[in-house]
N, C-alpha and C. Protein backbone atom coordinates (compact mmCIF):
# COMPACT_ATOMS: atom_id res chain seq x y z
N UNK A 1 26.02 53.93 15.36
CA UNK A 1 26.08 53.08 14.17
C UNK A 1 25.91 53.91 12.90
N UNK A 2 26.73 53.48 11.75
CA UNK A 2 26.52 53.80 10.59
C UNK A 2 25.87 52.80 9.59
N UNK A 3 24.85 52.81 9.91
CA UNK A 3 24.06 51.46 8.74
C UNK A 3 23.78 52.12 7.31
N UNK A 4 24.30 51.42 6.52
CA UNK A 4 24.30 52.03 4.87
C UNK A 4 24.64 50.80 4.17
N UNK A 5 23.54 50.93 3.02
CA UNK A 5 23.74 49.66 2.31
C UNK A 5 23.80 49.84 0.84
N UNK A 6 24.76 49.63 0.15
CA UNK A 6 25.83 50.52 -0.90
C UNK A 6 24.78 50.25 -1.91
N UNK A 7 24.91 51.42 -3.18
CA UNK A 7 23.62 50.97 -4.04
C UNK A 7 24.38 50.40 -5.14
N UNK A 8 23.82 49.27 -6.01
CA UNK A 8 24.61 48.67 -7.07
C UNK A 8 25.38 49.01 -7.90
N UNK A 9 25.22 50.48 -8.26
CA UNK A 9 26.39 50.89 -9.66
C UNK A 9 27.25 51.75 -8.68
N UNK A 10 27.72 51.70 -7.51
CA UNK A 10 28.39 52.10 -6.57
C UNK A 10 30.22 51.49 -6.35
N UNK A 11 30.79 52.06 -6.53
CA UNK A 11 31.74 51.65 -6.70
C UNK A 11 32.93 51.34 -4.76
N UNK A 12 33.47 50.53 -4.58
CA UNK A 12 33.97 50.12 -3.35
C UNK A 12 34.57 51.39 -2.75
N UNK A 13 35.26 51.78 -3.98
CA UNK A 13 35.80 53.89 -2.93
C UNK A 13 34.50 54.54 -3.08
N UNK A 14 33.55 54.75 -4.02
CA UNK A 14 32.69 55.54 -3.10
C UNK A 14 31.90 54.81 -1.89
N UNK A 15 31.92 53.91 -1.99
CA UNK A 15 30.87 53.11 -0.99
C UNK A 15 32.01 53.62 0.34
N UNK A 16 33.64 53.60 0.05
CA UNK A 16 34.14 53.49 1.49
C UNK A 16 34.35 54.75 1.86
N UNK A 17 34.10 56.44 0.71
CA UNK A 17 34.18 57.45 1.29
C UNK A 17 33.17 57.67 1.78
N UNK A 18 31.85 57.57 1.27
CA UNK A 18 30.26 57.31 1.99
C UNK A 18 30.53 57.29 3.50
N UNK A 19 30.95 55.95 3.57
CA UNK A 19 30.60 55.57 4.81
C UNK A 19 31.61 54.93 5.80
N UNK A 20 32.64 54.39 5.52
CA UNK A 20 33.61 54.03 5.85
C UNK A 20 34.89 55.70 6.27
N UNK A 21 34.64 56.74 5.89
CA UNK A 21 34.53 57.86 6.19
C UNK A 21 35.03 58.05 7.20
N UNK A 22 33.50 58.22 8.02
CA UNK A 22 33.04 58.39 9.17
C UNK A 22 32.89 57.31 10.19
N UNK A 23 33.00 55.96 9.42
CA UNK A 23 33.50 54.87 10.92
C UNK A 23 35.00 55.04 10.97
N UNK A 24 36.32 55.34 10.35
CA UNK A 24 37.09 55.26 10.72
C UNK A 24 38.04 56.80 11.20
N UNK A 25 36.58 57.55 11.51
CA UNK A 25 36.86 59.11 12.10
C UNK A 25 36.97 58.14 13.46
N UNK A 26 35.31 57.62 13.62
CA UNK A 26 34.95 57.31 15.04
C UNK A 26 36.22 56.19 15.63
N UNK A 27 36.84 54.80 14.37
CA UNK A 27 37.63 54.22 15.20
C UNK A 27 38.98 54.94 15.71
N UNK A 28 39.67 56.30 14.96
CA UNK A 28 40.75 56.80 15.31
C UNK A 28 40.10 57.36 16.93
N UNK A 29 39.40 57.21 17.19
CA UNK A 29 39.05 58.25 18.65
C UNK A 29 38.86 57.44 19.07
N UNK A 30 39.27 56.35 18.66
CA UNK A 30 38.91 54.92 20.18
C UNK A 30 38.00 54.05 19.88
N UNK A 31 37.27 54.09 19.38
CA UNK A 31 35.82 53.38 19.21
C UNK A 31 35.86 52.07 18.66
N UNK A 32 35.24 51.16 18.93
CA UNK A 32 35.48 49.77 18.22
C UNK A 32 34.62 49.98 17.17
N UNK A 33 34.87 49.63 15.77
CA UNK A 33 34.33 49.53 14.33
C UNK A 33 33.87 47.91 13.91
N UNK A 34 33.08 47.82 13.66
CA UNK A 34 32.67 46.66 12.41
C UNK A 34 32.12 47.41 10.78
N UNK A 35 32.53 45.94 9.95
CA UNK A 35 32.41 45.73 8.52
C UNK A 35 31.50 44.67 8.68
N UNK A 36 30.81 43.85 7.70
CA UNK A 36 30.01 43.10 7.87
C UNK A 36 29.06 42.77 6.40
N UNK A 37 29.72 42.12 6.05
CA UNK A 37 28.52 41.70 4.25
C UNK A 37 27.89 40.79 4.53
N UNK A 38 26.21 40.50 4.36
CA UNK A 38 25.37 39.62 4.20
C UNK A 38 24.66 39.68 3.05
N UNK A 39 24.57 38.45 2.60
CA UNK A 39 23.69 37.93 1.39
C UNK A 39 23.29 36.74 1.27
N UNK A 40 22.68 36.46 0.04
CA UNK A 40 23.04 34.69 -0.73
C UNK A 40 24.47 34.57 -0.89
N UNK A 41 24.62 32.91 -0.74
CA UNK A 41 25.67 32.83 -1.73
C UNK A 41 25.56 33.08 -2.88
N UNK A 42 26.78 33.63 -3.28
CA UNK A 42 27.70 33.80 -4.54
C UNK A 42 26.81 35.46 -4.88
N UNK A 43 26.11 35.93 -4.36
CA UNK A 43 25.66 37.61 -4.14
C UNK A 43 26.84 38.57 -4.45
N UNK A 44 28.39 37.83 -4.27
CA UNK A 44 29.53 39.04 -4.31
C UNK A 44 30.13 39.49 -3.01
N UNK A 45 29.40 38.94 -1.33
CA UNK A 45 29.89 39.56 -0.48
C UNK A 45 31.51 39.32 -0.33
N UNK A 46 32.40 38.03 -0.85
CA UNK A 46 33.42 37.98 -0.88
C UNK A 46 34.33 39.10 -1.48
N UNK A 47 34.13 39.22 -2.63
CA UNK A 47 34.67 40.20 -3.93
C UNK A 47 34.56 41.67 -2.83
N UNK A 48 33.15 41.98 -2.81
CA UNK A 48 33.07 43.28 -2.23
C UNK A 48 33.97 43.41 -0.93
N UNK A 49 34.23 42.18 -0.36
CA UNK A 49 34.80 42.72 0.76
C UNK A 49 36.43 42.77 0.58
N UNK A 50 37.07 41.78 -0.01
CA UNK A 50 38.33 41.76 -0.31
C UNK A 50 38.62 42.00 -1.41
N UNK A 51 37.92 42.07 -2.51
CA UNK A 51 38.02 42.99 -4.25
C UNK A 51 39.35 41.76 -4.82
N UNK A 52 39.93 42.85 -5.60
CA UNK A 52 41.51 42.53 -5.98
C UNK A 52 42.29 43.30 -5.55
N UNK A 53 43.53 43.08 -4.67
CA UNK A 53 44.22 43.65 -4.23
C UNK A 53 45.52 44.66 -4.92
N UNK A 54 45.28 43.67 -6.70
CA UNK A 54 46.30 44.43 -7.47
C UNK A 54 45.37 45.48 -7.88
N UNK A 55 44.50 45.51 -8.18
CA UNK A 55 43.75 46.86 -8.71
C UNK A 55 42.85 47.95 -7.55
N UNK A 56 43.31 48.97 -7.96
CA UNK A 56 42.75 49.94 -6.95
C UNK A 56 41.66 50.21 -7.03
N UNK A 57 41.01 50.24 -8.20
CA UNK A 57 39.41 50.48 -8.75
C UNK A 57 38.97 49.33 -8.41
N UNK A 58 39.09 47.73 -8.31
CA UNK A 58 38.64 46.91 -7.81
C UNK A 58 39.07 46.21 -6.26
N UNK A 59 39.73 47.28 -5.55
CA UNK A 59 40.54 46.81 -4.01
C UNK A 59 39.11 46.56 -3.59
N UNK A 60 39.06 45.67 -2.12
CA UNK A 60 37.59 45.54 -1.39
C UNK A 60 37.75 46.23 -0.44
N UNK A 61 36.29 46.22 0.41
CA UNK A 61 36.44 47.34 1.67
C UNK A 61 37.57 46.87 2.69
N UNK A 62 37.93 45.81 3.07
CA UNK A 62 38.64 45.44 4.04
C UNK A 62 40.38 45.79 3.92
N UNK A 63 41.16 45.92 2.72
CA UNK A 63 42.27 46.89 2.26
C UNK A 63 41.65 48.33 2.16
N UNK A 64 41.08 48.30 1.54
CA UNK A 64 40.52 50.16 1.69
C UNK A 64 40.86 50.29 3.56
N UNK A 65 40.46 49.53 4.43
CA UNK A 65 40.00 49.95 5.73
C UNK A 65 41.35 49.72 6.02
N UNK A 66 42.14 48.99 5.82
CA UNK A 66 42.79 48.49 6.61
C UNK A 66 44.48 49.17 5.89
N UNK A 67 44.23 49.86 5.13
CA UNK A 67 45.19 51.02 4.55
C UNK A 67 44.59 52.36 5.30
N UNK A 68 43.57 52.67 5.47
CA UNK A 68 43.25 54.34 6.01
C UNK A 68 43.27 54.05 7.49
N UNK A 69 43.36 52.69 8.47
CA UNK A 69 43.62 52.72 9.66
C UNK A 69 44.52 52.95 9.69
N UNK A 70 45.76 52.52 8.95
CA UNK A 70 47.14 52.84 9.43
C UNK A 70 47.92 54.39 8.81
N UNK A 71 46.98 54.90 7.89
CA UNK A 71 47.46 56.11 6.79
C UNK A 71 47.08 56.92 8.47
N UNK A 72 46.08 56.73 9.14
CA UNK A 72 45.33 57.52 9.99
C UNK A 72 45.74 57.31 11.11
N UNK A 73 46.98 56.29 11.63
CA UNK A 73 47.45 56.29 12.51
C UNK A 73 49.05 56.86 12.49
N UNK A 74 49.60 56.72 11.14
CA UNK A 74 50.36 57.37 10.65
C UNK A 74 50.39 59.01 10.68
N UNK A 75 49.45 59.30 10.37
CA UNK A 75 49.14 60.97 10.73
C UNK A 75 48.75 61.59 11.65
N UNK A 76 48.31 60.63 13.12
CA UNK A 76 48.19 60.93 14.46
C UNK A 76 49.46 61.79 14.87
N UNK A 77 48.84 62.70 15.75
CA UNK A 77 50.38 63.00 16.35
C UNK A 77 50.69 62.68 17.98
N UNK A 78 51.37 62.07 18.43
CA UNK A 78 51.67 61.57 19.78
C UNK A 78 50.65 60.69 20.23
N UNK A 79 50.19 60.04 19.60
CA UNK A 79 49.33 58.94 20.32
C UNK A 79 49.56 57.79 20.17
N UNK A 80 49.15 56.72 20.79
CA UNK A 80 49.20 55.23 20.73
C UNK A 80 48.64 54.60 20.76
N UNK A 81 48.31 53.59 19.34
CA UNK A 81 47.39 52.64 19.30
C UNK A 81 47.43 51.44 19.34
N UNK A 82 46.73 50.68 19.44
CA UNK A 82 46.73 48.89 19.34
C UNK A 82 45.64 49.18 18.45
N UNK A 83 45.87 48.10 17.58
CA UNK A 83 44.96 47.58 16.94
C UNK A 83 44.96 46.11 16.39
N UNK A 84 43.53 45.72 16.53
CA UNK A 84 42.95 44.42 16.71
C UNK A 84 41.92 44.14 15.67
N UNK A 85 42.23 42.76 15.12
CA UNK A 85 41.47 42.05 13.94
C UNK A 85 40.57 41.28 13.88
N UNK A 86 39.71 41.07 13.65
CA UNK A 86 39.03 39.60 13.38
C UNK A 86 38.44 39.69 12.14
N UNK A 87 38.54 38.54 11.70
CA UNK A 87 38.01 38.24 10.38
C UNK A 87 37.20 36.85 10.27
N UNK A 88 36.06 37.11 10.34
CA UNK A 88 35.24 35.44 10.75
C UNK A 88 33.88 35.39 9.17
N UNK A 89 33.82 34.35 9.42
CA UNK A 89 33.18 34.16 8.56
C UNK A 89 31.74 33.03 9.39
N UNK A 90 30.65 33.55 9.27
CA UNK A 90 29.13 33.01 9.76
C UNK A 90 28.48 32.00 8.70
N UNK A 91 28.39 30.62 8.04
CA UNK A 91 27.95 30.23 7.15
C UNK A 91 27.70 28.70 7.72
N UNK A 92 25.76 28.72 7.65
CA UNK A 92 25.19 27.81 8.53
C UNK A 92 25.16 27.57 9.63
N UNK A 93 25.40 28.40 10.29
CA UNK A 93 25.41 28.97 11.78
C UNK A 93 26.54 28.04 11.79
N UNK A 94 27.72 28.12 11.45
CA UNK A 94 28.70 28.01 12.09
C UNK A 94 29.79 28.93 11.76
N UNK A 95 30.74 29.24 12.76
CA UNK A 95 31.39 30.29 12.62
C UNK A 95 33.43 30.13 12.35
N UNK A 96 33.74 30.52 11.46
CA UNK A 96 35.35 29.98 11.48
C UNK A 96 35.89 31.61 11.30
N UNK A 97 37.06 31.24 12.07
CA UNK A 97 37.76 32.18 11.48
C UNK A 97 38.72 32.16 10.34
N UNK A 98 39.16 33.51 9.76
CA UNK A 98 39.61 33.16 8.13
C UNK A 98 41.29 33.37 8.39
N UNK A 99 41.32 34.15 9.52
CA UNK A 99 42.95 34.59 9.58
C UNK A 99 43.44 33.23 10.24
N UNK A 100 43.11 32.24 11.18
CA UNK A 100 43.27 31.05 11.28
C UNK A 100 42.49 30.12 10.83
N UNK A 101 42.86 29.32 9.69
CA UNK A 101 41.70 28.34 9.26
C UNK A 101 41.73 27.19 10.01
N UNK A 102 42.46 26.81 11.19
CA UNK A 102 42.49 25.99 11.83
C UNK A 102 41.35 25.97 12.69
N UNK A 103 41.11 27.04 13.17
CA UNK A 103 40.22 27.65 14.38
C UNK A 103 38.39 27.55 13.43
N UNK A 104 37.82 26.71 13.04
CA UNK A 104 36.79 26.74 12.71
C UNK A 104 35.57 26.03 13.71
N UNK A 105 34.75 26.28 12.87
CA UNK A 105 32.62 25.54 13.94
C UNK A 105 33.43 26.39 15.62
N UNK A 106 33.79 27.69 15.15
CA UNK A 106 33.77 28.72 17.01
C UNK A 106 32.38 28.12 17.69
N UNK A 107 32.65 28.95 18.93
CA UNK A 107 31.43 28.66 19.46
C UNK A 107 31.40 30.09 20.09
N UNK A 108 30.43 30.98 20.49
CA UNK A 108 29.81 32.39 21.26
C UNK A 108 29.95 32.35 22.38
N UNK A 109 30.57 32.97 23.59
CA UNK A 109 30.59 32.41 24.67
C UNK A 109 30.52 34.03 25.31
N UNK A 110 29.18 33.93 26.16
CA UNK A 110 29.44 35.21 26.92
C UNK A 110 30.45 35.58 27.74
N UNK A 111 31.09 36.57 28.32
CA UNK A 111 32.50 37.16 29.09
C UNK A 111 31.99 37.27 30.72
């Protein structure tokens, strides 16, 4: 694990060369990665995570990540990847997902 918790006058590229870095050394070698913002509401974890997509100084971590997975799969040489998404959102212990808003109140189910 890389636990790091960005300091306020920190900006989303340094927060994602920090640390986002080195989780997406570890996911090119296979490894399963998480992202993950907790707060209060209205704290910013939205913004921080998805920013603005037209501005690069304000992009969020989840385009930052999700541009250097593929810049970094792009520059692999002879290998093959899958790669896999989730994007959920935890609020009042209930859980929805955001890439289907249909699919909301999930439920945890051990495998």
């Amino acid at each position: 694990p890389i636990p790091c918790v960005p300091w306020q006058s920190q900006t989303s590229g340094q927060y994602q060369r920090r640390v986002h870095g080195p989780l997406m050394t570890e996911i090119l070698k296979g490894y399963n990665g998480t992202m993950f913002a907790y707060g209060q509401t209205g704290s910013g974890k939205t913004f921080t995570m998805e920013g603005d997509m037209e501005s690069e100084r304000f992009m969020g971590l989840i385009p930052r990540m999700v541009d250097a997975i593929f810049q970094g799969i792009m520059d692999a040489a002879e290998m093959e990847f899958v790669v896999k998404v989730s994007y959920v959102e935890i609020y009042c212990e209930k859980i929805q997902d955001l890439l289907d808003v249909g699919n909301s109140n999930l439920r945890i189910t051990l495998a």
